[in-house]
Protein backbone atom coordinates (compact mmCIF):
# COMPACT_ATOMS: atom_id res chain seq x y z
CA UNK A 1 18.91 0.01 5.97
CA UNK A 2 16.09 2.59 5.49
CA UNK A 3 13.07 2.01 7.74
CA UNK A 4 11.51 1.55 4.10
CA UNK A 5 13.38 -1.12 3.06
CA UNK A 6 12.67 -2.48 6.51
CA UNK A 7 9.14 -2.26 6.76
CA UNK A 8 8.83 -4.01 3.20
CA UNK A 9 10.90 -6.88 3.96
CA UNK A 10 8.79 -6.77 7.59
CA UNK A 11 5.90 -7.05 5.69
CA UNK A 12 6.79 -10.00 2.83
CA UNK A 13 7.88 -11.92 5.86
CA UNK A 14 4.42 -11.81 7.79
CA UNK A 15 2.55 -12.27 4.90
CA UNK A 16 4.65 -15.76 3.37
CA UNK A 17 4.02 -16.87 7.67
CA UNK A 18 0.43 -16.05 7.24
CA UNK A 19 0.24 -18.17 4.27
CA UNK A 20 2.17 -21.01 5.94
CA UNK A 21 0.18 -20.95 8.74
CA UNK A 22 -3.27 -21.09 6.62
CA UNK A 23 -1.64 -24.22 5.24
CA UNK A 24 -0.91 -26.26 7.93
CA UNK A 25 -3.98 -24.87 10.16
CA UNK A 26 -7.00 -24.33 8.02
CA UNK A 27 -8.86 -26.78 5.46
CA UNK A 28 -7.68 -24.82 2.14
CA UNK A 29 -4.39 -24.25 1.17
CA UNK A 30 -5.64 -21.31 -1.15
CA UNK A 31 -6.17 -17.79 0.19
CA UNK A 32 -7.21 -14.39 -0.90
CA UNK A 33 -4.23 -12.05 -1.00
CA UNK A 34 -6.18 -9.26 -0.80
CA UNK A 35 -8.20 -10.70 2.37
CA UNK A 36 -4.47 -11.43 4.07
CA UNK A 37 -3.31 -8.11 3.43
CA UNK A 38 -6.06 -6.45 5.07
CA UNK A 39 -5.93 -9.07 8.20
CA UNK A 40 -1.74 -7.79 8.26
CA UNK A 41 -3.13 -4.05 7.81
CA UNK A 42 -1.42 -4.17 4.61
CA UNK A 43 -2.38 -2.11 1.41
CA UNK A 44 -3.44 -3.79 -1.76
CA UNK A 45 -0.99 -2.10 -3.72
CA UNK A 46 1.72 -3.58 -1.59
CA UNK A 47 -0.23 -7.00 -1.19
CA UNK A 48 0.11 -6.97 -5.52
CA UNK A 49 4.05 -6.48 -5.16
CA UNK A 50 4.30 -8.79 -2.19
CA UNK A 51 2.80 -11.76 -4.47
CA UNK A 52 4.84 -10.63 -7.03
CA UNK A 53 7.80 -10.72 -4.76
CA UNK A 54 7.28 -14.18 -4.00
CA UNK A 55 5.98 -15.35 -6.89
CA UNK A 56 9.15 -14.34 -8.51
CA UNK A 57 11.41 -16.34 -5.39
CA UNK A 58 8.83 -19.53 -6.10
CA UNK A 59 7.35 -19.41 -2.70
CA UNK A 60 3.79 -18.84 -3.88
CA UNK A 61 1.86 -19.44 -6.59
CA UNK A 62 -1.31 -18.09 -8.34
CA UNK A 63 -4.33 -19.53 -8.84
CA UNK A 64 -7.24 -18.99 -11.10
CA UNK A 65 -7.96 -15.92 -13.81
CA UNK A 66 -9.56 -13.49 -11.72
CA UNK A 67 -8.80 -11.48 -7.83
CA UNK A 68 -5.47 -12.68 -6.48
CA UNK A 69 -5.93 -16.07 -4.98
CA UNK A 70 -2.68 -17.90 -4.10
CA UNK A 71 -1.08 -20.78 -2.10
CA UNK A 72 1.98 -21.62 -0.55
CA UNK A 73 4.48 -23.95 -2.35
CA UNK A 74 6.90 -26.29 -1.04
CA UNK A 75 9.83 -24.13 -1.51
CA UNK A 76 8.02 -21.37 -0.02
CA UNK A 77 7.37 -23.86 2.99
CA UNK A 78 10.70 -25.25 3.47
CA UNK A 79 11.61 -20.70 3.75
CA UNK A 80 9.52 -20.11 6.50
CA UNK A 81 10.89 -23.42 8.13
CA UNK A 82 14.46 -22.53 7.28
CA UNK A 83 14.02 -18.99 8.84
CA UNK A 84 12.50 -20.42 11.21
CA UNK A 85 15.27 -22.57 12.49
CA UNK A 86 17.84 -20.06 12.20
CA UNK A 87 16.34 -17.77 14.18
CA UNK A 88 15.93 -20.22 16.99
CA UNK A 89 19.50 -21.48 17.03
CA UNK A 90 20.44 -17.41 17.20
């Protein structure tokens, strides 16, 4: 696999976590994909085809007309858990 391919994959992984972990830790389930990517060191461009990326798999979805404001869904959840727990019973 190309160290691009890597890095991408790399990167929608640590930003669906982030998102989990804003859900279960902080007050609001909704957060600024824009502010995330820049807290991951992550470009807006890729930030916009991130979302897009797992908007498209159901694990996020958008909220509102304007910016880029999302939250985690169930399904996108029960990923994070699943991967999770696979990669503790490796």
């Amino acid at each position: 696999m190309s160290d691009e391919i890597r890095r991408r994959r790399e990167n929608r992984r640590r930003f669906l976590e982030h998102l989990y972990r804003c859900s279960e830790e902080q007050s609001t389930e909704y957060q600024d994909a824009y502010e995330v990517a820049e807290e991951l060191e992550i470009s807006r461009q890729d930030a916009e085809r991130i979302v897009r990326y797992l908007e498209d798999h159901g694990y996020v979805s958008k909220t509102g007309r304007t910016g880029l404001v999302l939250r985690i869904t169930a399904h996108g959840i029960d990923h994070v858990e699943a991967q999770a727990t696979e990669t503790e019973e490796d």
